[in-house]
C-alpha atoms as a PDB file:
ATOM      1  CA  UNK A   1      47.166  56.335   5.334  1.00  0.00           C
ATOM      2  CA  UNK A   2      46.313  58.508   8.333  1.00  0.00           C
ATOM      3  CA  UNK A   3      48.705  61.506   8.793  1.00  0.00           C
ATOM      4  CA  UNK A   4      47.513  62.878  12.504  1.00  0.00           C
ATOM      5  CA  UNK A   5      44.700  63.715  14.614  1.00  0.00           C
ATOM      6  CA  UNK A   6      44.178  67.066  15.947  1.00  0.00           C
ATOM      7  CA  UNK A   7      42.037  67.834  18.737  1.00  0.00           C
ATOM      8  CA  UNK A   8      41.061  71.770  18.673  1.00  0.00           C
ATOM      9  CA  UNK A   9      37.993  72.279  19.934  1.00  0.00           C
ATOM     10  CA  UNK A  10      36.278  68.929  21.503  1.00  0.00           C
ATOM     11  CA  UNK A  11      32.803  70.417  22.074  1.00  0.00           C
ATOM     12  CA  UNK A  12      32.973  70.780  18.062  1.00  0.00           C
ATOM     13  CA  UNK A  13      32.475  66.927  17.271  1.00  0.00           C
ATOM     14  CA  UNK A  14      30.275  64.328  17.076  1.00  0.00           C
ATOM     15  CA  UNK A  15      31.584  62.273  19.962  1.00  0.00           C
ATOM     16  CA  UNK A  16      30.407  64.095  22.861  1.00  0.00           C
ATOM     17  CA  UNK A  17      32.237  62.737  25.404  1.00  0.00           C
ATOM     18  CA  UNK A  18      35.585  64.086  24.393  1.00  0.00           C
ATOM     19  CA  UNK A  19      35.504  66.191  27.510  1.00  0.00           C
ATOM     20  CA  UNK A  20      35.333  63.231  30.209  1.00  0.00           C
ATOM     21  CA  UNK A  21      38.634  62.048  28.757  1.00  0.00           C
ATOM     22  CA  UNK A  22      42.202  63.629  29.933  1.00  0.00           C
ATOM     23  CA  UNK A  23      43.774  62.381  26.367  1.00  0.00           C
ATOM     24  CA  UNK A  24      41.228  64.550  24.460  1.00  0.00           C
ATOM     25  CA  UNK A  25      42.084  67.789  25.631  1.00  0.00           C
ATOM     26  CA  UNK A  26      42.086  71.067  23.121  1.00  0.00           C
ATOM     27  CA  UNK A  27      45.665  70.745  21.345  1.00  0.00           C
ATOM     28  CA  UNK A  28      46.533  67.041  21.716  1.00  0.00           C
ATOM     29  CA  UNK A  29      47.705  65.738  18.751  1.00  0.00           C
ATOM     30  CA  UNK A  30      48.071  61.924  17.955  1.00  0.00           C
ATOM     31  CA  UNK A  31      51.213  61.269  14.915  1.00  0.00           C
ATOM     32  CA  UNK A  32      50.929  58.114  13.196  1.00  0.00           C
ATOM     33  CA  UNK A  33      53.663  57.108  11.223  1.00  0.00           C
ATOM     34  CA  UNK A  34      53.495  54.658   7.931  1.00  0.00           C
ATOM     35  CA  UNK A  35      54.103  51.156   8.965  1.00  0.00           C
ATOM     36  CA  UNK A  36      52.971  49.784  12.839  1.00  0.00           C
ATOM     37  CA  UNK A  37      51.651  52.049  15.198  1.00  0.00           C
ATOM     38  CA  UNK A  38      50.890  50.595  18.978  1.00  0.00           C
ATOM     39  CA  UNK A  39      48.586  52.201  21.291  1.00  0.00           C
ATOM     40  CA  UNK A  40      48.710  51.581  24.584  1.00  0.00           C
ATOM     41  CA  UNK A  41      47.048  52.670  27.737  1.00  0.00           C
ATOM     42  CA  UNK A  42      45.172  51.967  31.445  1.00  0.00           C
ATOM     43  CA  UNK A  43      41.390  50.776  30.679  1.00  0.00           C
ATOM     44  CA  UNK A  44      39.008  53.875  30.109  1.00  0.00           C
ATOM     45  CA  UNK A  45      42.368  55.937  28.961  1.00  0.00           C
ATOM     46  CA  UNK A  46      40.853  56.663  25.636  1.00  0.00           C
ATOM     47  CA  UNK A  47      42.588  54.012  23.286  1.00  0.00           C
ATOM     48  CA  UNK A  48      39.129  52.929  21.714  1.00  0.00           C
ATOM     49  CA  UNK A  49      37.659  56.072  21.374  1.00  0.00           C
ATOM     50  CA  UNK A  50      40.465  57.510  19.038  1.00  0.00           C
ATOM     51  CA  UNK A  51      39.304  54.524  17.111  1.00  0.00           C
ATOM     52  CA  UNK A  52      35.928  55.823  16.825  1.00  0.00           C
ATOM     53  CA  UNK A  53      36.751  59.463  16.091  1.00  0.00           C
ATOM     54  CA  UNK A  54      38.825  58.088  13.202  1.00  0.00           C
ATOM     55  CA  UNK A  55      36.142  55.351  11.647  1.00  0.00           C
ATOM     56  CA  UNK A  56      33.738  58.533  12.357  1.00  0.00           C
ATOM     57  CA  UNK A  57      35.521  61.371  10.180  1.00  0.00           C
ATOM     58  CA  UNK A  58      37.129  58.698   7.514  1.00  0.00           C
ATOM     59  CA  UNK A  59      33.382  56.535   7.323  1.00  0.00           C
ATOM     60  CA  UNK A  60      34.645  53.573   7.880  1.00  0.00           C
ATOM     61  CA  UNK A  61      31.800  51.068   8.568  1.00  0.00           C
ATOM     62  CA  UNK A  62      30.639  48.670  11.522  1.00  0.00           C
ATOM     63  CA  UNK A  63      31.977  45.881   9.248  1.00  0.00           C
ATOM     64  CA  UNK A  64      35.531  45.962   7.364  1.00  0.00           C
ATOM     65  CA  UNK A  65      33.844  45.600   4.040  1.00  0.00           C
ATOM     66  CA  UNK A  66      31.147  48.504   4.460  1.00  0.00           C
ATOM     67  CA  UNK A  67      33.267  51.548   3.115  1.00  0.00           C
ATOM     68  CA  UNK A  68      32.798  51.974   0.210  1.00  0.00           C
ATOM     69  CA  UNK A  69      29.070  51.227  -0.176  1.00  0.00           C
ATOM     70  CA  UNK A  70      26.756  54.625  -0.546  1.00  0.00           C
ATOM     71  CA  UNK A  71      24.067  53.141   0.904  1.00  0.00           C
ATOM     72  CA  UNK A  72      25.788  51.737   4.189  1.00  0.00           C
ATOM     73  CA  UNK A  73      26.446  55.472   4.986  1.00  0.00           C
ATOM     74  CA  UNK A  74      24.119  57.929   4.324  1.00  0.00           C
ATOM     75  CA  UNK A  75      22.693  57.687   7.437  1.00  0.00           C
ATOM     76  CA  UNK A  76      25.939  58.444   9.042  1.00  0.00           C
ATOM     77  CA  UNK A  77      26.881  61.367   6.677  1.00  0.00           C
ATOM     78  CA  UNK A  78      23.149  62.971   7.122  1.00  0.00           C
ATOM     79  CA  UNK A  79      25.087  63.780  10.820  1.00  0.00           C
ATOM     80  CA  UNK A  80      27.667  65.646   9.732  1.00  0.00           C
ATOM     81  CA  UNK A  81      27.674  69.508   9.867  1.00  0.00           C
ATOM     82  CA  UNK A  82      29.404  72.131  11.765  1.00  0.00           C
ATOM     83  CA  UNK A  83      30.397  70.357  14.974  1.00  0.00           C
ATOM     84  CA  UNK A  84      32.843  68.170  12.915  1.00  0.00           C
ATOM     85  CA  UNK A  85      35.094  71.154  12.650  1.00  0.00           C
ATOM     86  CA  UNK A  86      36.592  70.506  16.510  1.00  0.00           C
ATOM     87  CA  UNK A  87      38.857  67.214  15.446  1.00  0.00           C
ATOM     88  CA  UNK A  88      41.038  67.590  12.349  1.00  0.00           C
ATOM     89  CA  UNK A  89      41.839  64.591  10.830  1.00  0.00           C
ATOM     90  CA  UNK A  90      44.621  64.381   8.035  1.00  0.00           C
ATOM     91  CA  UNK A  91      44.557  61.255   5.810  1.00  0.00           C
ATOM     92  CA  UNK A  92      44.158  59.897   1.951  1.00  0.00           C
ATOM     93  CA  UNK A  93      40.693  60.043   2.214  1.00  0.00           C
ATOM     94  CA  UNK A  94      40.883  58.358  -1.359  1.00  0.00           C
ATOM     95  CA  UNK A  95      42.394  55.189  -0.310  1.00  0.00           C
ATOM     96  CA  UNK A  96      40.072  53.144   1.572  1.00  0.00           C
ATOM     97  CA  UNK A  97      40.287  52.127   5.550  1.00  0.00           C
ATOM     98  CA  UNK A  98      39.881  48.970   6.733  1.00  0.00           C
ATOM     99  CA  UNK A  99      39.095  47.437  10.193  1.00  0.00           C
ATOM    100  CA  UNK A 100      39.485  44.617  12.150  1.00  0.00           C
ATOM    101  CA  UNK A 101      35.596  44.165  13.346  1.00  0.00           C
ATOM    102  CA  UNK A 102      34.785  42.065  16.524  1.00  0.00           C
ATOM    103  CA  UNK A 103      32.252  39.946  16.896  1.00  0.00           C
ATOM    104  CA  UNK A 104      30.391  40.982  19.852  1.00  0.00           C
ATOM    105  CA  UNK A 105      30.400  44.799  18.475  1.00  0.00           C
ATOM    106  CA  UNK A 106      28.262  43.736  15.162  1.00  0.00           C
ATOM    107  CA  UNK A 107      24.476  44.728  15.091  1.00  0.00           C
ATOM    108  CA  UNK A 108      22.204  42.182  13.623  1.00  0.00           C
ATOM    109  CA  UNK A 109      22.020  44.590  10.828  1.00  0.00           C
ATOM    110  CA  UNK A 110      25.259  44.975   9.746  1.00  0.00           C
ATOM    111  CA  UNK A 111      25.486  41.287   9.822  1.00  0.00           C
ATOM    112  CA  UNK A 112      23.018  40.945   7.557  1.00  0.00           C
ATOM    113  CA  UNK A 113      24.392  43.631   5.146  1.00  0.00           C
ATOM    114  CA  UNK A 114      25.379  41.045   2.880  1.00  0.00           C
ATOM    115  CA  UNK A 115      26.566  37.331   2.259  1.00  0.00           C
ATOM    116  CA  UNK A 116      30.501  37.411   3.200  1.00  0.00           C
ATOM    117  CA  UNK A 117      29.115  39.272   6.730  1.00  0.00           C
ATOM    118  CA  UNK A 118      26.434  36.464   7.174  1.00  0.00           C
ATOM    119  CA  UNK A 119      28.746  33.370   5.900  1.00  0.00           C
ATOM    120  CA  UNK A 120      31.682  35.333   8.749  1.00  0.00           C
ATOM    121  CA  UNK A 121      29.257  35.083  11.421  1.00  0.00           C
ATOM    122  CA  UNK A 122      28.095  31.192  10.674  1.00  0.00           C
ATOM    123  CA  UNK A 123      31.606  30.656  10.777  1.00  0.00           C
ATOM    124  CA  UNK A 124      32.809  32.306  14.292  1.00  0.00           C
ATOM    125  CA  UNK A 125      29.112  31.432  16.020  1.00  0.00           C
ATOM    126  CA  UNK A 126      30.333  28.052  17.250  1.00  0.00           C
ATOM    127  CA  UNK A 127      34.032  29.540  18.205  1.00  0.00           C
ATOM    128  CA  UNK A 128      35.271  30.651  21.503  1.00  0.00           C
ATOM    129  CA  UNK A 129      36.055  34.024  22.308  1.00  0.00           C
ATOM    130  CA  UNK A 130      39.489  33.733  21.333  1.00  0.00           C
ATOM    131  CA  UNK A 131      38.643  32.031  18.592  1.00  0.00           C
ATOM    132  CA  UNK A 132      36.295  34.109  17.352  1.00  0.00           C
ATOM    133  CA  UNK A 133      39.026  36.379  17.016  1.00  0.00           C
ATOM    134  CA  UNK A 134      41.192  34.840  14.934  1.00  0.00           C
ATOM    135  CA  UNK A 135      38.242  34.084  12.745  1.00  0.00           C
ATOM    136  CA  UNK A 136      37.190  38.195  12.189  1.00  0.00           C
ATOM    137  CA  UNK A 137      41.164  38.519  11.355  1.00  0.00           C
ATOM    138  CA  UNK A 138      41.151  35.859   8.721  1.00  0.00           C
ATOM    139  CA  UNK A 139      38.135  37.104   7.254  1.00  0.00           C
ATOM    140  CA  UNK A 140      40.003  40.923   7.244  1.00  0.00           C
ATOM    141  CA  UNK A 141      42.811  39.416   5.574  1.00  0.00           C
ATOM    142  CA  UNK A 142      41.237  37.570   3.164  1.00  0.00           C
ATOM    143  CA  UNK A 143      38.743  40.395   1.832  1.00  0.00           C
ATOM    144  CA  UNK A 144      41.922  42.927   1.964  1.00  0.00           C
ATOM    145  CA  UNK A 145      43.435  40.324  -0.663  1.00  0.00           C
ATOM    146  CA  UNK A 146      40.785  39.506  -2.643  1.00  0.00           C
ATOM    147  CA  UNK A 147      39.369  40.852  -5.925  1.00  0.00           C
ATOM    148  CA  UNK A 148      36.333  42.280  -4.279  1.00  0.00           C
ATOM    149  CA  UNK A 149      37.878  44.506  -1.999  1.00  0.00           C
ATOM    150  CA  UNK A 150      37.540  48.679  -2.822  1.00  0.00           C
ATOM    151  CA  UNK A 151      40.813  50.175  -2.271  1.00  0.00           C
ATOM    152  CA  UNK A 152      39.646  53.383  -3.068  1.00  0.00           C
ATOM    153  CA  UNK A 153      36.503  55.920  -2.181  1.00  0.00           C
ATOM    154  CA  UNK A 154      34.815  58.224  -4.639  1.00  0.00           C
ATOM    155  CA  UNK A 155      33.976  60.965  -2.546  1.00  0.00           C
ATOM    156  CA  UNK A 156      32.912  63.385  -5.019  1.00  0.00           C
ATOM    157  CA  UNK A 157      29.946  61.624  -4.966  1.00  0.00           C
ATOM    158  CA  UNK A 158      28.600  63.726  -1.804  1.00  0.00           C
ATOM    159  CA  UNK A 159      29.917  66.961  -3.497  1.00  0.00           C
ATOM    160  CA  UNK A 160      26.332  68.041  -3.741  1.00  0.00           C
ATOM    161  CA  UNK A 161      24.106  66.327  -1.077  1.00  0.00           C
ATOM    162  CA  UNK A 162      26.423  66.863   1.510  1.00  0.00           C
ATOM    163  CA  UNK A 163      28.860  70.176   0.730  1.00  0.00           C
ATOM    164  CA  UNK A 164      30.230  70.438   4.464  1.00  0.00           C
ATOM    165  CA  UNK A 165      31.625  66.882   4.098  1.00  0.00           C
ATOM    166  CA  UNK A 166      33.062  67.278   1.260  1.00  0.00           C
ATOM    167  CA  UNK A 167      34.601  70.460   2.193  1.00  0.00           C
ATOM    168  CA  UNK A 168      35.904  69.206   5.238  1.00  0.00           C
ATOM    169  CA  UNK A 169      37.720  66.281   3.001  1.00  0.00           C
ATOM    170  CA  UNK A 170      38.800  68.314   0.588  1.00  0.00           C
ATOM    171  CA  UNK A 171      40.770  70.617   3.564  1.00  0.00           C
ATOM    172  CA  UNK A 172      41.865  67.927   4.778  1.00  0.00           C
ATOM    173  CA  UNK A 173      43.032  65.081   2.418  1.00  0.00           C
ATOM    174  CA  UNK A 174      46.771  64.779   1.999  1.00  0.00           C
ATOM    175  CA  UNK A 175      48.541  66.935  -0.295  1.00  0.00           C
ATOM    176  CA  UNK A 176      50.346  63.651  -2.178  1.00  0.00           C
ATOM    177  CA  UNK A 177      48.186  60.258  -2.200  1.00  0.00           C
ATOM    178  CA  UNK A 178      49.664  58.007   0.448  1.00  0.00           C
ATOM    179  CA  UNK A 179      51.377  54.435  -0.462  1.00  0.00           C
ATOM    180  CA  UNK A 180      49.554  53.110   2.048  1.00  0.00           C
ATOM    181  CA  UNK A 181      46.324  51.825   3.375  1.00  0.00           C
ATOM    182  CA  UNK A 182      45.479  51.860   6.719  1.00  0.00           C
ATOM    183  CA  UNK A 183      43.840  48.615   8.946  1.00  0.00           C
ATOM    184  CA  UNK A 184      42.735  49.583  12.413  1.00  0.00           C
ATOM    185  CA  UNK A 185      42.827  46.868  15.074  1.00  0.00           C
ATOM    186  CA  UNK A 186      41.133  47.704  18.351  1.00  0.00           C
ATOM    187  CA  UNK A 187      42.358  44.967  20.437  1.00  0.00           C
ATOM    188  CA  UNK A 188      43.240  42.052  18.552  1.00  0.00           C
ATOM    189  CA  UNK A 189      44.646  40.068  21.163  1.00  0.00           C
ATOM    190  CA  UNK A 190      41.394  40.296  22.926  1.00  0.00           C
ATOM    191  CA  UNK A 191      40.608  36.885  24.954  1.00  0.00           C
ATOM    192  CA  UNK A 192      43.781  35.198  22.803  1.00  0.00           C
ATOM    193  CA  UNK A 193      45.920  32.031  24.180  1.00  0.00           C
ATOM    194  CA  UNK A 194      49.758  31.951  24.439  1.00  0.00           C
ATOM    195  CA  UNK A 195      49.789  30.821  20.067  1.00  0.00           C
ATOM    196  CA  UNK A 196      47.742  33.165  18.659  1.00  0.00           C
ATOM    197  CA  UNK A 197      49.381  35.893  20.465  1.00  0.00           C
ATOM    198  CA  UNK A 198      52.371  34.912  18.883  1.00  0.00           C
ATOM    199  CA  UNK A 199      50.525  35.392  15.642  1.00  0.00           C
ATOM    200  CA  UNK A 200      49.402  38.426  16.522  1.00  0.00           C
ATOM    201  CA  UNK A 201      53.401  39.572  17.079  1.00  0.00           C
ATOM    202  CA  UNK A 202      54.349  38.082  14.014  1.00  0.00           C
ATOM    203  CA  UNK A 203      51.874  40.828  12.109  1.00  0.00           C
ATOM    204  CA  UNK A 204      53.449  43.706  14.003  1.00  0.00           C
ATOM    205  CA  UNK A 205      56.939  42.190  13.519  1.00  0.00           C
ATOM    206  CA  UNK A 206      57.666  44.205  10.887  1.00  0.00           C
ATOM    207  CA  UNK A 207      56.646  47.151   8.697  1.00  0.00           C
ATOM    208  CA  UNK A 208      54.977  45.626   5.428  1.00  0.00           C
ATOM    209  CA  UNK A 209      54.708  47.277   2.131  1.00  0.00           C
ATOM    210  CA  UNK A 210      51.498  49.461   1.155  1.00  0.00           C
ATOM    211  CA  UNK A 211      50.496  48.551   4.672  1.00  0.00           C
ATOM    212  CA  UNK A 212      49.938  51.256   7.998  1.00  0.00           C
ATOM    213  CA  UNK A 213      48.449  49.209  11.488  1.00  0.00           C
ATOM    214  CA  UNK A 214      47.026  51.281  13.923  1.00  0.00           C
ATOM    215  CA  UNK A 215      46.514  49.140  16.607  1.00  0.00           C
ATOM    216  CA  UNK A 216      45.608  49.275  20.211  1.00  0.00           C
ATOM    217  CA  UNK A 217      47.050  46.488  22.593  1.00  0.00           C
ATOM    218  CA  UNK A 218      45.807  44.992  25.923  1.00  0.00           C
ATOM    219  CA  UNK A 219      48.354  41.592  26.743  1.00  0.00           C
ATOM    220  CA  UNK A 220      50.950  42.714  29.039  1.00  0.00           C
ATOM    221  CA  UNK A 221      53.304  40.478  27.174  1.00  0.00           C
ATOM    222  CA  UNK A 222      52.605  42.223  23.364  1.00  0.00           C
ATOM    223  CA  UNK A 223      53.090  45.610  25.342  1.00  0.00           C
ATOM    224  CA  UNK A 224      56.451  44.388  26.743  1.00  0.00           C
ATOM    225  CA  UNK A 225      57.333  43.135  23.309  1.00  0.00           C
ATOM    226  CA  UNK A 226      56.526  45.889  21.342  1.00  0.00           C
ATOM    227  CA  UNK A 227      58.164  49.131  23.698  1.00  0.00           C
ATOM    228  CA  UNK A 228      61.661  46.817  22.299  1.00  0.00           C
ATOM    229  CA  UNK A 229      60.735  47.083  18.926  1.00  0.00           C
ATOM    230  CA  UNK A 230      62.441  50.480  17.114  1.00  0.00           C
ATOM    231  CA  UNK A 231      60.084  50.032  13.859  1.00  0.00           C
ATOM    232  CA  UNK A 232      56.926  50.544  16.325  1.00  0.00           C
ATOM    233  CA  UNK A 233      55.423  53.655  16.912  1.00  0.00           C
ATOM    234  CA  UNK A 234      54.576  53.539  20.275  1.00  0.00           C
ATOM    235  CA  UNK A 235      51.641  55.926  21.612  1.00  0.00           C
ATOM    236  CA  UNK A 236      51.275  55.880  25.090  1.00  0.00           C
ATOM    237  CA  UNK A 237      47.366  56.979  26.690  1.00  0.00           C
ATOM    238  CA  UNK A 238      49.105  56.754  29.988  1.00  0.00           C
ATOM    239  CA  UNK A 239      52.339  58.137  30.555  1.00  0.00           C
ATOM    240  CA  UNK A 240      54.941  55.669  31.554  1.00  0.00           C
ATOM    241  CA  UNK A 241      51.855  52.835  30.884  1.00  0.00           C
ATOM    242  CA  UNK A 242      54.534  50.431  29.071  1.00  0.00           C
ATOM    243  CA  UNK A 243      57.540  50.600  31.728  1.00  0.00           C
ATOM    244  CA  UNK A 244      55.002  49.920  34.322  1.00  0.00           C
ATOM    245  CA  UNK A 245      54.128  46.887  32.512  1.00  0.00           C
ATOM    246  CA  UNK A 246      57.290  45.585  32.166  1.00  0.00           C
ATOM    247  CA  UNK A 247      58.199  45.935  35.963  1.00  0.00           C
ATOM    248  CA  UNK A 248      55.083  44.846  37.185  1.00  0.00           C
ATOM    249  CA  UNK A 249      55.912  41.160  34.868  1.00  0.00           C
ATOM    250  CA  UNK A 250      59.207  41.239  36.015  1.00  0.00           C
ATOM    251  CA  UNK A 251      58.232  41.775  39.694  1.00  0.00           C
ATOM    252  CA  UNK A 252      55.991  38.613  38.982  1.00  0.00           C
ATOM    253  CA  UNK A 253      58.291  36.497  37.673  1.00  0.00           C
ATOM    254  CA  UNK A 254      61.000  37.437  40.472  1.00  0.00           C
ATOM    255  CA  UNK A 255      58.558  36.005  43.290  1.00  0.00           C
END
């Protein structure tokens, strides 16, 4: 489960672009709460890149069954050093992360990382956009349940080769283990038809057990849906961003 995200100093982290972004500013401070958390937000507002700064600090992989694997992120931890100090990011670093990963943002690479990455992309190759979708969410689901995924993450296993991580962990890991693993979903109703976006409100229709969404939204209808919904934490990157999408629908539906 992820606690908060603190930004203190934002020319202390590896995303270096913190500064170009009116969300990031030194002090802002993003609460998630356990159970569904909505993000919403104009294009460019920052939505996505609070994605990144978590799957950064918590290594959470290009594909949503990398954590966990050494090997799939030493490169990644060989970057960390001071400059991670500028973001504080409070979580149960112990329980694993996982992550809805679109098609279009996986490398050749990482598809090739292993079978269950190949055998996902034979799948969705002959899919629609939409489709495609709904394909990299089954696939989530069904590793989540299964009896290969890792639910937790060793991380004592850098203790030595890389000390400032681990520190930084260590600071920063929640007092009491969390009931609760996390999914991130950037966008899952990303090119998605009337059908599946009802599927997409049924998994936000309700706080399930062991289970904390973050994710961000883009259909004007979802957006309307969810500002209704009292067990959603809603996180607005654009103040007022959900009201105006509800008046501008209901403007276009009164002409």
């Amino acid at each position: 489960m992820i606690e908060k995200v603190i930004i203190k100093d934002r020319t202390k982290t590896p995303i270096t672009y913190l500064d170009e972004i009116d969300m990031f500013k030194n002090g802002t401070e993003f609460i998630f709460k356990p159970g569904v958390n909505v993000l919403v937000g104009l294009n460019g507002s920052g939505k996505t890149t609070l994605f990144k700064i978590i799957e950064y600090y918590l290594m959470v992989g290009d594909i949503f069954c990398e954590r966990g694997q050494y090997n799939g992120n030493v490169n990644r931890l060989q970057t960390y050093d001071n400059d991670i100090s500028g973001i504080d990011v409070f979580a149960d670093y112990e329980k694993n992360t996982f992550k809805l990963s679109h098609f279009q943002d996986r490398s050749d690479d990482t598809i090739l990382k292993n079978v269950k990455n190949f055998c996902d992309q034979i799948v969705g190759c002959q899919s629609s956009q939409g489709e495609k979708v709904m394909v990299a969410l089954n696939s989530l689901f069904n590793y989540m349940f299964s009896p290969d995924a890792k639910l937790s993450f060793d991380y004592d296993q850098f203790k030595d080769l890389f000390p400032e991580y681990y520190e930084y962990v260590q600071s920063h890991k929640l007092k009491e283990p969390a009931d609760e693993y996390t999914i991130l979903m950037d966008e899952p109703d990303r090119n998605l038809d009337l059908h599946n976006l009802d599927h997409i409100k049924n998994i936000l229709s309700f706080h399930k057990k062991q289970t904390q969404l973050i994710v961000s939204l883009h259909s004007p209808l979802l957006i309307t849906w969810a500002r209704h919904q009292s067990h959603i934490n809603l996180i607005e990157f654009s103040p007022g961003y959900a009201d105006e999408v509800e008046y501008l629908i209901r403007k276009i539906i009164e002409e």
